[in-house]
N, C-alpha and C. Protein backbone atom coordinates (compact mmCIF):
# COMPACT_ATOMS: atom_id res chain seq x y z
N UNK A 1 -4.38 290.04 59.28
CA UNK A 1 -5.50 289.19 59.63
C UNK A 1 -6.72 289.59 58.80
N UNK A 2 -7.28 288.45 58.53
CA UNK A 2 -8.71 288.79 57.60
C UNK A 2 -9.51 288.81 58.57
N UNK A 3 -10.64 289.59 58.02
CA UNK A 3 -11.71 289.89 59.45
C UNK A 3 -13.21 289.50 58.91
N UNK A 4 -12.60 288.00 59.83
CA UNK A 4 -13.99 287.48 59.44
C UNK A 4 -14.36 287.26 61.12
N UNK A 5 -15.70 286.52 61.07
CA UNK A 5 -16.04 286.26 62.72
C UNK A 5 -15.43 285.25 63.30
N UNK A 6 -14.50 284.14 62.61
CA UNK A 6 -14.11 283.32 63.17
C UNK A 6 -12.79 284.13 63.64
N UNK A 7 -11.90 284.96 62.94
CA UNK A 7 -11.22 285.54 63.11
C UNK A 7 -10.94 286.51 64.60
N UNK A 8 -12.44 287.16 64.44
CA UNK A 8 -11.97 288.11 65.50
C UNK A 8 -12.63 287.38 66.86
N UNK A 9 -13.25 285.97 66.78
CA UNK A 9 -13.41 285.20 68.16
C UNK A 9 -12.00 284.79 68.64
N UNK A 10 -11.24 284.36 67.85
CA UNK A 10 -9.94 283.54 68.12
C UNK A 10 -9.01 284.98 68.27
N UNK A 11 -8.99 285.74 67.91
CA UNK A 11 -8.46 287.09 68.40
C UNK A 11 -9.04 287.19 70.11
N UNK A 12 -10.15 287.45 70.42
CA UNK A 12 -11.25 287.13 71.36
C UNK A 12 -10.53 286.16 72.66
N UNK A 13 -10.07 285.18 72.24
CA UNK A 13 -9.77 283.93 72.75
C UNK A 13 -8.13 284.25 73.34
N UNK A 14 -7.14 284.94 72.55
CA UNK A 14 -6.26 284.64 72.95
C UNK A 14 -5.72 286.02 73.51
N UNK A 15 -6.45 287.30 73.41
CA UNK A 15 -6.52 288.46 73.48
C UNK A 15 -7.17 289.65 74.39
N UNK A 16 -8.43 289.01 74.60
CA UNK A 16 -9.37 289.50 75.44
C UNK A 16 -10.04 288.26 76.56
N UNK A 17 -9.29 287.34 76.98
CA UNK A 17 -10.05 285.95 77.62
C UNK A 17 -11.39 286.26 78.55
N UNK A 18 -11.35 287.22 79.25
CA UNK A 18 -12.51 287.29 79.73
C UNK A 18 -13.73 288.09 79.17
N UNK A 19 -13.64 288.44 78.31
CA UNK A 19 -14.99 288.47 77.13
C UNK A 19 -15.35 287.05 76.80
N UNK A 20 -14.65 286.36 76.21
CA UNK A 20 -14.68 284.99 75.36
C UNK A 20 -15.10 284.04 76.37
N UNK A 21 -14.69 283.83 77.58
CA UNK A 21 -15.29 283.41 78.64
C UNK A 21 -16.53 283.51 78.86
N UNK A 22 -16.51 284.70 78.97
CA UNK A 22 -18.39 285.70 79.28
C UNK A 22 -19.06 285.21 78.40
N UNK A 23 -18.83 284.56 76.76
CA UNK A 23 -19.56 284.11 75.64
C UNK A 23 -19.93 285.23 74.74
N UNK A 24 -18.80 286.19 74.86
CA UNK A 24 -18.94 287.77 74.01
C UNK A 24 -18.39 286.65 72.92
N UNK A 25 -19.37 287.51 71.17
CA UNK A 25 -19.01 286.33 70.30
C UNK A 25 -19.62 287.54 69.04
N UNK A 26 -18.41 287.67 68.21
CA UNK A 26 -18.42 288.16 66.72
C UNK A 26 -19.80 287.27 66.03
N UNK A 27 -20.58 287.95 65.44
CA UNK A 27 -21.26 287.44 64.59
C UNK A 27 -21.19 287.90 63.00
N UNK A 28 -21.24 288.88 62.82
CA UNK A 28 -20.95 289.67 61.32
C UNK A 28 -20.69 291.06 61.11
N UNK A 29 -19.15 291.24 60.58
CA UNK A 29 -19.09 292.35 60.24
C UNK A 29 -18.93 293.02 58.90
N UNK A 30 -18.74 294.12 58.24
CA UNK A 30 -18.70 294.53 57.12
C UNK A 30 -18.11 295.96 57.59
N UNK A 31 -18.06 296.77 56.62
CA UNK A 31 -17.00 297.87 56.38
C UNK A 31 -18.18 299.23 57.50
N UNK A 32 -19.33 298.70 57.20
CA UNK A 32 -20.45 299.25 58.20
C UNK A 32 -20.81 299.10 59.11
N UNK A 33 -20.71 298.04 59.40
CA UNK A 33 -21.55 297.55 60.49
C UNK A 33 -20.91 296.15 61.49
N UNK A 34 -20.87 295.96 62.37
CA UNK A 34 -20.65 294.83 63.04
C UNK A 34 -22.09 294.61 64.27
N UNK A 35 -22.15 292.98 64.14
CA UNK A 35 -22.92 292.49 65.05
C UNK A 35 -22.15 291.62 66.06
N UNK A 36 -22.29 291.69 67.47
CA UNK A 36 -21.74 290.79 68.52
C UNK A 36 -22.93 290.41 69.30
N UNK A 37 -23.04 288.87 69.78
CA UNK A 37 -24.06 288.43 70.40
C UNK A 37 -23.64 287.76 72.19
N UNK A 38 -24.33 288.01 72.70
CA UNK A 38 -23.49 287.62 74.35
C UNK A 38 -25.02 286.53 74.90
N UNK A 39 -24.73 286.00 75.57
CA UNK A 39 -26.28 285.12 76.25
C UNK A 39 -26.03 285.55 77.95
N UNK A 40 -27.32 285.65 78.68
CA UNK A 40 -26.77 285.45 79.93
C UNK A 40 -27.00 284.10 80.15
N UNK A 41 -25.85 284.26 81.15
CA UNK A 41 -25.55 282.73 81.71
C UNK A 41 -24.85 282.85 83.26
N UNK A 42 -24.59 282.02 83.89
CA UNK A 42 -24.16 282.16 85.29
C UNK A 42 -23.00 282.45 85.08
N UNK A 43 -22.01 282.91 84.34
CA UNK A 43 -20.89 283.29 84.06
C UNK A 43 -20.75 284.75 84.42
N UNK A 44 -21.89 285.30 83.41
CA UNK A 44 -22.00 286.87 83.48
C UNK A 44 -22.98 287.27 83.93
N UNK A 45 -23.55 286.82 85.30
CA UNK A 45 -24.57 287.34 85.71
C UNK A 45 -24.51 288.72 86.96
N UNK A 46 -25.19 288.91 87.02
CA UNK A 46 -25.24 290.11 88.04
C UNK A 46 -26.01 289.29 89.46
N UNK A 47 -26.19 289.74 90.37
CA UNK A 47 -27.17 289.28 91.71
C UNK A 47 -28.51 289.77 91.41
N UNK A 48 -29.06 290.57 90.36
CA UNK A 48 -30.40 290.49 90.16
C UNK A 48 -30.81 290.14 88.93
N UNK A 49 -30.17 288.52 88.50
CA UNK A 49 -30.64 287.89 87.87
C UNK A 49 -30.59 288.05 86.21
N UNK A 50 -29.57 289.15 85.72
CA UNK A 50 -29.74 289.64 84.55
C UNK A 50 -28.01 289.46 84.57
N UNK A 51 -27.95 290.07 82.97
CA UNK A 51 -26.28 290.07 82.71
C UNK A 51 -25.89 291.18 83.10
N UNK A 52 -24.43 291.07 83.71
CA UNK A 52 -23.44 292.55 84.61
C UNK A 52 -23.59 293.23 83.51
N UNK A 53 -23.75 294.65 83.85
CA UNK A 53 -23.40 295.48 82.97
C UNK A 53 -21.90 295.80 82.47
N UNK A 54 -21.13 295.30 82.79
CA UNK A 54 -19.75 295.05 82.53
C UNK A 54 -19.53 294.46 81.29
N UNK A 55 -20.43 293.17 81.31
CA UNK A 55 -20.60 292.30 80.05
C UNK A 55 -20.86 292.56 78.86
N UNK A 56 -21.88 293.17 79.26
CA UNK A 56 -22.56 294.25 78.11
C UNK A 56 -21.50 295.15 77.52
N UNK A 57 -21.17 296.15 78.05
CA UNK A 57 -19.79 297.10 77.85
C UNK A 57 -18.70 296.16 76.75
N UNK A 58 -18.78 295.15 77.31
CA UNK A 58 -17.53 294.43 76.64
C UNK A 58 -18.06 293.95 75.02
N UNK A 59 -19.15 293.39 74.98
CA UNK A 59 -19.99 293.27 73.78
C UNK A 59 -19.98 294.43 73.20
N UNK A 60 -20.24 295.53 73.46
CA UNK A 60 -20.89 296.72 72.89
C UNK A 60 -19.47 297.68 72.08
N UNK A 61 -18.66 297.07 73.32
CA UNK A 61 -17.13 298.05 72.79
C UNK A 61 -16.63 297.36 71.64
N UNK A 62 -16.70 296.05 71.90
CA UNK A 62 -16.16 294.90 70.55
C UNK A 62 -16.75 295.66 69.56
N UNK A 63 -18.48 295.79 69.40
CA UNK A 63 -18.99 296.31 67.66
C UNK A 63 -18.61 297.06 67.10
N UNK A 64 -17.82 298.07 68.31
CA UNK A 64 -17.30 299.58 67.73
C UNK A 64 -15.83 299.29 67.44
N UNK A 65 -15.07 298.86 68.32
CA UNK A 65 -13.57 298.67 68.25
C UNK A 65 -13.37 297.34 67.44
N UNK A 66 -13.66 296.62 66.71
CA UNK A 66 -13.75 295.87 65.66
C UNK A 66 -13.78 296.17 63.95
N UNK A 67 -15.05 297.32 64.31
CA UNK A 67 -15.12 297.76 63.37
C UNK A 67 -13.53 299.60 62.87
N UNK A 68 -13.27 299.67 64.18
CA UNK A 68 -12.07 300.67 64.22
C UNK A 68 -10.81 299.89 63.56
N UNK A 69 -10.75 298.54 63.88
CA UNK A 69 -9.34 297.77 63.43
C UNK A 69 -9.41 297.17 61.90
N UNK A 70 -10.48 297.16 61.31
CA UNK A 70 -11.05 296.47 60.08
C UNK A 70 -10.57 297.79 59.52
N UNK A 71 -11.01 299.16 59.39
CA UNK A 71 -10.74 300.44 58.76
C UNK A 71 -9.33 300.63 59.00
N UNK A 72 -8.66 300.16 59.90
CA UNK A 72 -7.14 300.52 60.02
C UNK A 72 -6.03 299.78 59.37
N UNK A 73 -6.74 298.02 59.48
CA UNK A 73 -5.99 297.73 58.32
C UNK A 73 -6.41 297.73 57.27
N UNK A 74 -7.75 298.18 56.49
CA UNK A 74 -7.47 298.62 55.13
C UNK A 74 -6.96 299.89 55.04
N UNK A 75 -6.59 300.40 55.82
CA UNK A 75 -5.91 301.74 55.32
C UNK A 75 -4.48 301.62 54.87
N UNK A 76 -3.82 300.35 55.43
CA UNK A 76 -2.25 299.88 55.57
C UNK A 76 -1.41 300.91 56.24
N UNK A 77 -1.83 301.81 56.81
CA UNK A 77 -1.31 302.68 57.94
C UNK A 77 -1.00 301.97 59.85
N UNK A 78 0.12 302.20 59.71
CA UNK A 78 -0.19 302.16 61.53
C UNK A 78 -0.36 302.73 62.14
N UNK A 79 -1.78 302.54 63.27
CA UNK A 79 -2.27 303.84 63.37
C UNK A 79 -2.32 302.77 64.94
N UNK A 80 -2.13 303.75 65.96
CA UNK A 80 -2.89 303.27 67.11
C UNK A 80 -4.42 303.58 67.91
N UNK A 81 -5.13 302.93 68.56
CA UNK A 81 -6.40 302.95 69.22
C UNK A 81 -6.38 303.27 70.21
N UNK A 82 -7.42 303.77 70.94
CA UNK A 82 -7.90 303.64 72.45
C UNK A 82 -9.33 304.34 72.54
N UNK A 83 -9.89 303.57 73.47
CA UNK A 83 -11.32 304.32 74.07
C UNK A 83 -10.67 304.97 75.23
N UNK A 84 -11.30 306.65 74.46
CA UNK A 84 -10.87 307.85 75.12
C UNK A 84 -12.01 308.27 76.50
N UNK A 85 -13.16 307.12 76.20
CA UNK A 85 -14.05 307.69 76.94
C UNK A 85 -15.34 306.64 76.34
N UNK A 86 -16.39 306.54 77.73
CA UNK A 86 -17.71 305.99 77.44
C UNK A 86 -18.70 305.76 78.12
N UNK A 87 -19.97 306.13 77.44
CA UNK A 87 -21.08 306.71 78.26
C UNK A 87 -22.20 305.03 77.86
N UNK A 88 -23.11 304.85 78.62
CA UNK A 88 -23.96 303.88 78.35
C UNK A 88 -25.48 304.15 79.40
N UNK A 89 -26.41 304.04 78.85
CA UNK A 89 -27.98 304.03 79.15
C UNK A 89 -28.36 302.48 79.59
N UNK A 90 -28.55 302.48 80.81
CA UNK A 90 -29.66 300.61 80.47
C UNK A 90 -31.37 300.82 80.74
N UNK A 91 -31.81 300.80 79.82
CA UNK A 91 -33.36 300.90 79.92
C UNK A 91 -34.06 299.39 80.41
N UNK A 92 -33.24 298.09 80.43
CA UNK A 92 -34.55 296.87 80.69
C UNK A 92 -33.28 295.74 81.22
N UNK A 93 -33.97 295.12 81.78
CA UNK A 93 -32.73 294.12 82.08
C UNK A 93 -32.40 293.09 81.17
N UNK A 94 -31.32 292.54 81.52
CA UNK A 94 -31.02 291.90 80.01
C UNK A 94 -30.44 290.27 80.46
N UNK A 95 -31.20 289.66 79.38
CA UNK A 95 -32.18 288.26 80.15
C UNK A 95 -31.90 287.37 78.57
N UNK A 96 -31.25 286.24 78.59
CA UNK A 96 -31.30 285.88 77.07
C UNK A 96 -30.58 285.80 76.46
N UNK A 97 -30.50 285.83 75.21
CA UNK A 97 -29.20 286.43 73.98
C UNK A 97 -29.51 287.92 73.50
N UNK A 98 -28.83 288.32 74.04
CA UNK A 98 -28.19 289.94 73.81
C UNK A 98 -27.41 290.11 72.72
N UNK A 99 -28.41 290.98 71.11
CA UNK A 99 -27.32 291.41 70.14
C UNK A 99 -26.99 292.58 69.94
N UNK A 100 -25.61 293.04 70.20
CA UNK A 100 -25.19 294.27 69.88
C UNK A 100 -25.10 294.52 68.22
N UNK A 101 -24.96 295.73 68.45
CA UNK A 101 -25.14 296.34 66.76
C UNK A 101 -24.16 297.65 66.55
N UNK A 102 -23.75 297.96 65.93
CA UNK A 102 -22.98 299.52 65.36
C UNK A 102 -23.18 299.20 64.30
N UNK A 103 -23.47 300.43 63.96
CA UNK A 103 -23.56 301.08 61.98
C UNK A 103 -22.80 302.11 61.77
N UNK A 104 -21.66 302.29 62.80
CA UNK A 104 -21.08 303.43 62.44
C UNK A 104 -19.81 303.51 61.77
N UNK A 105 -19.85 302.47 61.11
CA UNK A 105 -18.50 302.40 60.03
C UNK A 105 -17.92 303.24 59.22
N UNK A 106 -19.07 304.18 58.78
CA UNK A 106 -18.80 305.47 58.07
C UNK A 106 -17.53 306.59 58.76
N UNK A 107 -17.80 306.80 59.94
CA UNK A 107 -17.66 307.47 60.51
C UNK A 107 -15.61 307.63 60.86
N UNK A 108 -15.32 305.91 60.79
CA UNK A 108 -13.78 305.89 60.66
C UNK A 108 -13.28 306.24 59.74
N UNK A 109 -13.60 305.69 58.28
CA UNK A 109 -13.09 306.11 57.02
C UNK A 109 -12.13 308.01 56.95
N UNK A 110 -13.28 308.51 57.87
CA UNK A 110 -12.93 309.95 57.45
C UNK A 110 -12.05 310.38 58.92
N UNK A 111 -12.07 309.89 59.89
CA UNK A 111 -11.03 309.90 61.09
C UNK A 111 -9.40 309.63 60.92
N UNK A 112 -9.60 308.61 59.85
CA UNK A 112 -8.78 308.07 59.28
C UNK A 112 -7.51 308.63 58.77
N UNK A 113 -9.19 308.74 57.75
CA UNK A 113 -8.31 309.82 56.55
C UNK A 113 -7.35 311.39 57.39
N UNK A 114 -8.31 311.73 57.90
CA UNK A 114 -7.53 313.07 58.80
C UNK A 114 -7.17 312.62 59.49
N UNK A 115 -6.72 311.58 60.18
CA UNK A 115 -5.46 311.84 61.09
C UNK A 115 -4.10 311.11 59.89
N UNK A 116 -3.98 310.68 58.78
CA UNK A 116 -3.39 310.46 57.46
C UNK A 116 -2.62 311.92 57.12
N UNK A 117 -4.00 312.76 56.78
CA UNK A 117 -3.03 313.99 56.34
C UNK A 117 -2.70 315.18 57.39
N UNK A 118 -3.20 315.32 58.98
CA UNK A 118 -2.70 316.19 59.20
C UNK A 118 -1.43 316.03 60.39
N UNK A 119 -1.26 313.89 60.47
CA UNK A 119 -0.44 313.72 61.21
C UNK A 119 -1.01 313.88 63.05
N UNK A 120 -1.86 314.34 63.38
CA UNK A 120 -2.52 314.88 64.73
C UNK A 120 -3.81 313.62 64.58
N UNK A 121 -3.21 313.40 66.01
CA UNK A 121 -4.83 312.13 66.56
C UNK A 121 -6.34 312.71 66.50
N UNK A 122 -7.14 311.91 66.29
CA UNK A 122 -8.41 312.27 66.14
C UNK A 122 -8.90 311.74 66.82
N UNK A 123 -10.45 312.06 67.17
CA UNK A 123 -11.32 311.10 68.02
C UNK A 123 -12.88 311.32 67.58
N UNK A 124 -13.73 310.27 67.73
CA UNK A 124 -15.05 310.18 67.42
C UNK A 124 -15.66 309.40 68.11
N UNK A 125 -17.47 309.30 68.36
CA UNK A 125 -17.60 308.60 68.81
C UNK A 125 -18.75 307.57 68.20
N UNK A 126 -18.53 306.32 68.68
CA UNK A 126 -19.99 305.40 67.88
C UNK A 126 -20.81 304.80 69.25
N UNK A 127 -21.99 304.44 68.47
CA UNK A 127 -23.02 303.83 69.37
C UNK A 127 -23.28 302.27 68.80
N UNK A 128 -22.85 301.93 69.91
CA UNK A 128 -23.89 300.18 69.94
C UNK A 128 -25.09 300.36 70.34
N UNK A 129 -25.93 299.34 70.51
CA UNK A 129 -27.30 299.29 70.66
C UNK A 129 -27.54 297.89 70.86
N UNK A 130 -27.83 297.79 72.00
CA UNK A 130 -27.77 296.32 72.87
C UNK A 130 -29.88 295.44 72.41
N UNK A 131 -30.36 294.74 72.35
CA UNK A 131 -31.22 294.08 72.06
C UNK A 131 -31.22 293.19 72.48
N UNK A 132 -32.61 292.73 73.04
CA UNK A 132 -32.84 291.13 73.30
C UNK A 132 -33.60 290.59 72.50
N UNK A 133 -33.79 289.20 72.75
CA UNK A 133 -34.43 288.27 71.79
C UNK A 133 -35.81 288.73 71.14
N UNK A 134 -36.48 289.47 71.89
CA UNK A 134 -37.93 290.25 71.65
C UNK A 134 -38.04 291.25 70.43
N UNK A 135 -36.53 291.89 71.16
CA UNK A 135 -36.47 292.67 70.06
C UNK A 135 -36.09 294.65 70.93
N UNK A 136 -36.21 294.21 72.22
CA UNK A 136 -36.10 295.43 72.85
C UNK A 136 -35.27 296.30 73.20
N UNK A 137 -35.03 297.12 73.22
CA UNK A 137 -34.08 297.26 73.46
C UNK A 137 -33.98 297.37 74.75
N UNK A 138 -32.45 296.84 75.50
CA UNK A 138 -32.07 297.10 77.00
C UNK A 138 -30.82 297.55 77.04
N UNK A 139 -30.02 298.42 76.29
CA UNK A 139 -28.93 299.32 76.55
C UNK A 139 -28.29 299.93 75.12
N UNK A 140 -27.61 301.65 75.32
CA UNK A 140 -27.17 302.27 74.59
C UNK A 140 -25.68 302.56 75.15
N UNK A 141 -24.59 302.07 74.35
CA UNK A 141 -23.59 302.34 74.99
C UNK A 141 -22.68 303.54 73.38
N UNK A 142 -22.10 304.28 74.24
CA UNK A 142 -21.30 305.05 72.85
C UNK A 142 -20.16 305.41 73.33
N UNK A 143 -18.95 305.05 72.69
CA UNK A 143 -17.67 304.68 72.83
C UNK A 143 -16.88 306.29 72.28
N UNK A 144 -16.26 307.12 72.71
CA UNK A 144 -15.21 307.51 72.14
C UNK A 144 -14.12 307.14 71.64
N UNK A 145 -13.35 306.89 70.21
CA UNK A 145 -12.20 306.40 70.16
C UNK A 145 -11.60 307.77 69.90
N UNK A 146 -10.25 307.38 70.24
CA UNK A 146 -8.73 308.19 69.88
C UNK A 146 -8.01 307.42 68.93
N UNK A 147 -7.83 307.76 67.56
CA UNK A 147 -6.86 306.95 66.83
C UNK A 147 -5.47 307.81 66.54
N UNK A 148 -4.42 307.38 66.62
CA UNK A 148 -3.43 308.73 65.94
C UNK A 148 -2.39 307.39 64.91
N UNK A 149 -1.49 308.50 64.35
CA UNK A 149 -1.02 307.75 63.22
C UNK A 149 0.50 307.61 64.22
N UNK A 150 1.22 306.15 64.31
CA UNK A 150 2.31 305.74 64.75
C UNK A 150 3.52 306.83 64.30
């Protein structure tokens, strides 16, 4: 699969349905970075008027674990995934269109690579960074992955 955003929505769609439901939605990724955008809506709302933090989680894990599957198939290795673990901050409520962010693309390349040569799973972790339309931020979520080589 090529990994473009139409790509990993329709991945989204037939794969993850209740993200895609929620309006969790690929916007742009690169070998660095991925962006995912979510809106609240009565779909994913919470009872005090903001989006579940559930929702969020699901946006936030996409930027990181998106960008984990893009590095795995350029590696042409089969390697398997999992979030080993994950911590998240909410500083503001989150009201709007919500864009997640990771820049931590760097960070697989070399996970990669060592679990390549020493055969033994690795793990690391990245941060999303949740934003609203203002510009504020209202949540830090950071994902542990586990990758090992099949």
């Amino acid at each position: 699969m090529r990994f473009t955003p139409s790509k990993l929505n329709s991945f989204l769609f037939l794969k993850l349905p209740s993200a895609y439901i929620c309006g969790v939605r690929v916007k742009q990724i690169t070998t660095e970075q991925c962006t995912v955008t979510v809106k609240h809506r009565w779909i994913n709302q919470n009872p005090f008027n903001s989006m579940y933090f559930a929702v969020q989680a699901m946006a936030a894990e996409l930027t990181t674990g998106a960008l984990v599957m893009y590095h795995i198939k350029e590696s042409g290795k089969k390697i398997s995934m999992l979030v080993a673990n994950n911590k998240g901050n909410f500083t503001k409520k989150a009201k709007g269109r919500i864009t997640f962010v990771s820049n931590d693309g760097h960070l697989i390349k070399d996970a990669i690579e060592r679990a390549i040569e020493t055969g033994e799973g690795q793990t690391f972790w990245m941060t999303s960074i949740g934003e609203d339309e203002a510009g504020d931020q209202v949540c830090q979520m950071e994902f542990e992955w586990s990758i090992k080589v099949k």
